[in-house]
C-alpha atoms as a PDB file:
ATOM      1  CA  UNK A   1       0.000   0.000   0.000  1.00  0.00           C
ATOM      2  CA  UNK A   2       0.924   3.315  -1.095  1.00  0.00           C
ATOM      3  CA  UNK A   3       1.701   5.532   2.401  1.00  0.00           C
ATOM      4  CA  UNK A   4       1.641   8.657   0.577  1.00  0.00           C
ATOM      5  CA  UNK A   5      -1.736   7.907  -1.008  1.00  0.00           C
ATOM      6  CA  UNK A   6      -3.231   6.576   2.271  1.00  0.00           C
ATOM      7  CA  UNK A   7      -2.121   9.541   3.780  1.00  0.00           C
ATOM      8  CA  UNK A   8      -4.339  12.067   0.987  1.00  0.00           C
ATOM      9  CA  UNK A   9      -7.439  10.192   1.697  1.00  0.00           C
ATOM     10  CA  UNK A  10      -7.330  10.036   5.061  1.00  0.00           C
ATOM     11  CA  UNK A  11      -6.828  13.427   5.030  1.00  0.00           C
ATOM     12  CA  UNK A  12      -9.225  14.066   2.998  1.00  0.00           C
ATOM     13  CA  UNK A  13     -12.033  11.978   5.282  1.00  0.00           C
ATOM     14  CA  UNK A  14     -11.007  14.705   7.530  1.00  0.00           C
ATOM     15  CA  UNK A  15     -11.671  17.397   5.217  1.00  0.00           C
ATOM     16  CA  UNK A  16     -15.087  15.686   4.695  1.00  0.00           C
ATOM     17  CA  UNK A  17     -15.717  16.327   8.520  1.00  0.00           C
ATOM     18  CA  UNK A  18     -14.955  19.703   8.074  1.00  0.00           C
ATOM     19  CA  UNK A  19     -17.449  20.615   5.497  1.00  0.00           C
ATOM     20  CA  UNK A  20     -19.897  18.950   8.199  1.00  0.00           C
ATOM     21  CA  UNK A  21     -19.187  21.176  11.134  1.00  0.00           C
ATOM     22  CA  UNK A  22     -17.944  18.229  12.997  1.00  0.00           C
ATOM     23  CA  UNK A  23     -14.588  18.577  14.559  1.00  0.00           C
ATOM     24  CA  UNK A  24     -12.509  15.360  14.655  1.00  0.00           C
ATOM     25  CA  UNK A  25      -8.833  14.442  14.634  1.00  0.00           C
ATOM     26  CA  UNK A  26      -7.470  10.738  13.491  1.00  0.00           C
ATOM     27  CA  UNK A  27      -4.734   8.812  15.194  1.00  0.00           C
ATOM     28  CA  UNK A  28      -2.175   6.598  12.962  1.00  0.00           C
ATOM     29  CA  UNK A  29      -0.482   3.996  14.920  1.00  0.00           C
ATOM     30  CA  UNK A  30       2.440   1.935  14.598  1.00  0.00           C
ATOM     31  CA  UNK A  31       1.777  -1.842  15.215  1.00  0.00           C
ATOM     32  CA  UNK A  32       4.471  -1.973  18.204  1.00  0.00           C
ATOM     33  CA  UNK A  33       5.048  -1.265  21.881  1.00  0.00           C
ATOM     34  CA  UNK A  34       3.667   2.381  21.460  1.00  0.00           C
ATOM     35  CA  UNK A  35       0.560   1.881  20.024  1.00  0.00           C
ATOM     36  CA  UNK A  36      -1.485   1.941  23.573  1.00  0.00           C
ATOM     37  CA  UNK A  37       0.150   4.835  24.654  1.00  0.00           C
ATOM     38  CA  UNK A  38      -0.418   7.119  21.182  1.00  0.00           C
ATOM     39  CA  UNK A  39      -4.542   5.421  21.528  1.00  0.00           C
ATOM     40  CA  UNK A  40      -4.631   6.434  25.147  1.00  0.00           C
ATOM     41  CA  UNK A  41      -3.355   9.792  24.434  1.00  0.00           C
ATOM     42  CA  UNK A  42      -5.797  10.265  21.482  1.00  0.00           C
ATOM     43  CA  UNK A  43      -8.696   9.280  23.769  1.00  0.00           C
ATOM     44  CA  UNK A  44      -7.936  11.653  26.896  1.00  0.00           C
ATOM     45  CA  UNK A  45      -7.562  14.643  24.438  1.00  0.00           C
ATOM     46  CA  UNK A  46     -11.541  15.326  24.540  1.00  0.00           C
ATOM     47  CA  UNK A  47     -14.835  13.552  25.916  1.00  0.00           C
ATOM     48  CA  UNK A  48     -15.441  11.765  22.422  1.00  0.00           C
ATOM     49  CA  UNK A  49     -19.044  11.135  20.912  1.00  0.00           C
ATOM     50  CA  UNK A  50     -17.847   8.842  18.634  1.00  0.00           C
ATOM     51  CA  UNK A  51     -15.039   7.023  18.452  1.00  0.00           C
ATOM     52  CA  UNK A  52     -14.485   5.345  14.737  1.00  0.00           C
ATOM     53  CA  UNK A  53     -11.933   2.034  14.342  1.00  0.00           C
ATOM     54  CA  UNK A  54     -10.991   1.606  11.115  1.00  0.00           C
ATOM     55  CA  UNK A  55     -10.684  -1.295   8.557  1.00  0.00           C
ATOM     56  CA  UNK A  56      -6.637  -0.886   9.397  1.00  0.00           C
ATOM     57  CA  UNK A  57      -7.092  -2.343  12.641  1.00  0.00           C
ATOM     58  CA  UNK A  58     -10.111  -4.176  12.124  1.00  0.00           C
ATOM     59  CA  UNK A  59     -10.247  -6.375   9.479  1.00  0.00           C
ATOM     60  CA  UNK A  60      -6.526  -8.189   9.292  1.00  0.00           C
ATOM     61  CA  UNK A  61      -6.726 -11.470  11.236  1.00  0.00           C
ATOM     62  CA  UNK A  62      -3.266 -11.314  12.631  1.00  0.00           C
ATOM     63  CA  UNK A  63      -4.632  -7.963  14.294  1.00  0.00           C
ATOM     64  CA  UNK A  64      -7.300  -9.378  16.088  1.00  0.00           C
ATOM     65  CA  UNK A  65      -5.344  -8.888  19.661  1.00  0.00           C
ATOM     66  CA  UNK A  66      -4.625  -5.106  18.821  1.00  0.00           C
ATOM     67  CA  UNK A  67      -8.328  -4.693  17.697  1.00  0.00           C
ATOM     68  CA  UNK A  68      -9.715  -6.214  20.854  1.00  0.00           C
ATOM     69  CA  UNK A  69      -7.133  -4.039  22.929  1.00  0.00           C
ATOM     70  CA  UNK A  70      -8.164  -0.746  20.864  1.00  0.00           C
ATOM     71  CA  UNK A  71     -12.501  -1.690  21.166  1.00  0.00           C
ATOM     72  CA  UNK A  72     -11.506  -2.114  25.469  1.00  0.00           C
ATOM     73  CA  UNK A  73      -8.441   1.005  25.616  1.00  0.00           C
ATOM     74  CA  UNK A  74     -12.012   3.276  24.035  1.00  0.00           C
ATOM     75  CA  UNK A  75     -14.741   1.633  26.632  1.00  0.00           C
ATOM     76  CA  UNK A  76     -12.054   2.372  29.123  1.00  0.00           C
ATOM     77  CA  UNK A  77     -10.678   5.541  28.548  1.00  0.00           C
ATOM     78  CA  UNK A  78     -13.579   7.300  26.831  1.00  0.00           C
ATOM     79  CA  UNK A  79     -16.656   5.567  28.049  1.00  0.00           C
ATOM     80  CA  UNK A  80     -19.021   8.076  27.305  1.00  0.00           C
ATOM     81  CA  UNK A  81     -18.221   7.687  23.021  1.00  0.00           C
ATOM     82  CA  UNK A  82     -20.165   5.074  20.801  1.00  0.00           C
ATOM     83  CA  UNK A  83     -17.952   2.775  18.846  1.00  0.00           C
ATOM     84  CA  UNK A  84     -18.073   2.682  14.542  1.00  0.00           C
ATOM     85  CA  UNK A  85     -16.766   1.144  12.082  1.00  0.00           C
ATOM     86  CA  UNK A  86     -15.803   1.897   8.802  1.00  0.00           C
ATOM     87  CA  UNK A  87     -15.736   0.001   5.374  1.00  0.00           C
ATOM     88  CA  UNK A  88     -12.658   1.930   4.031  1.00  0.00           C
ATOM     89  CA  UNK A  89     -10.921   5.169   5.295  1.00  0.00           C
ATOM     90  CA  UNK A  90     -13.162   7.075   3.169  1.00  0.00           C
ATOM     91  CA  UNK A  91     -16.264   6.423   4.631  1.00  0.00           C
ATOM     92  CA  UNK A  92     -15.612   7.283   8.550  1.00  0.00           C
ATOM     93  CA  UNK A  93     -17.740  10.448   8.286  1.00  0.00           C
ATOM     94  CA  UNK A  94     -20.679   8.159   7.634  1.00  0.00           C
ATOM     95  CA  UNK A  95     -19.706   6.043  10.472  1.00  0.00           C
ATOM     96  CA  UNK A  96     -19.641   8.475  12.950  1.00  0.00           C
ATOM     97  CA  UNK A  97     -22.704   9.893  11.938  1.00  0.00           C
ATOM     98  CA  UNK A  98     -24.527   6.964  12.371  1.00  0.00           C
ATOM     99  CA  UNK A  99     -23.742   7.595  16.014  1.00  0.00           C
ATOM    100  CA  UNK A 100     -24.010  11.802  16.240  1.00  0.00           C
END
């Protein structure tokens, strides 16, 4: 996969939420010893709505532990936010608004 093209269309998801009035912010992770910390740190910035857990994480079998850790680090550390999920990166906008 492209990391440069990734990049652009995750960016422009963002852009997408934007042009909605909804303020969001995405977190990248690297798959190693400081991915909890980065997805703790993402969650504590704000009290979260909706929290959306991409396709990334999700859908690789050899990720299952990291997705179960991610689903439990959110009901932890921002209990409050309802969980999506996303077919592709550029569809998160209509994930979390499933949820808004």
């Amino acid at each position: 996969m492209d990391g440069d093209a990734l990049r652009a269309a995750l960016d422009q998801e963002l852009t997408r939420f934007g042009e909605h009035a909804i303020n969001a912010s995405m977190t990248l992770i690297e798959l190693d010893e400081s991915a909890e910390p980065a997805i703790v740190t993402a969650l504590s910035e704000h009290d979260w709505d909706v929290v959306v857990i991409g396709g990334g994480i999700r859908k690789p079998e050899p990720l299952l532990p990291l997705f179960e850790q991610v689903v439990n680090l959110v009901r932890r550390h921002a209990p409050k936010a309802a969980i999506a999920f996303n077919t592709s990166g550029g569809d998160s906008l209509e994930a979390a608004k499933r949820w808004l």
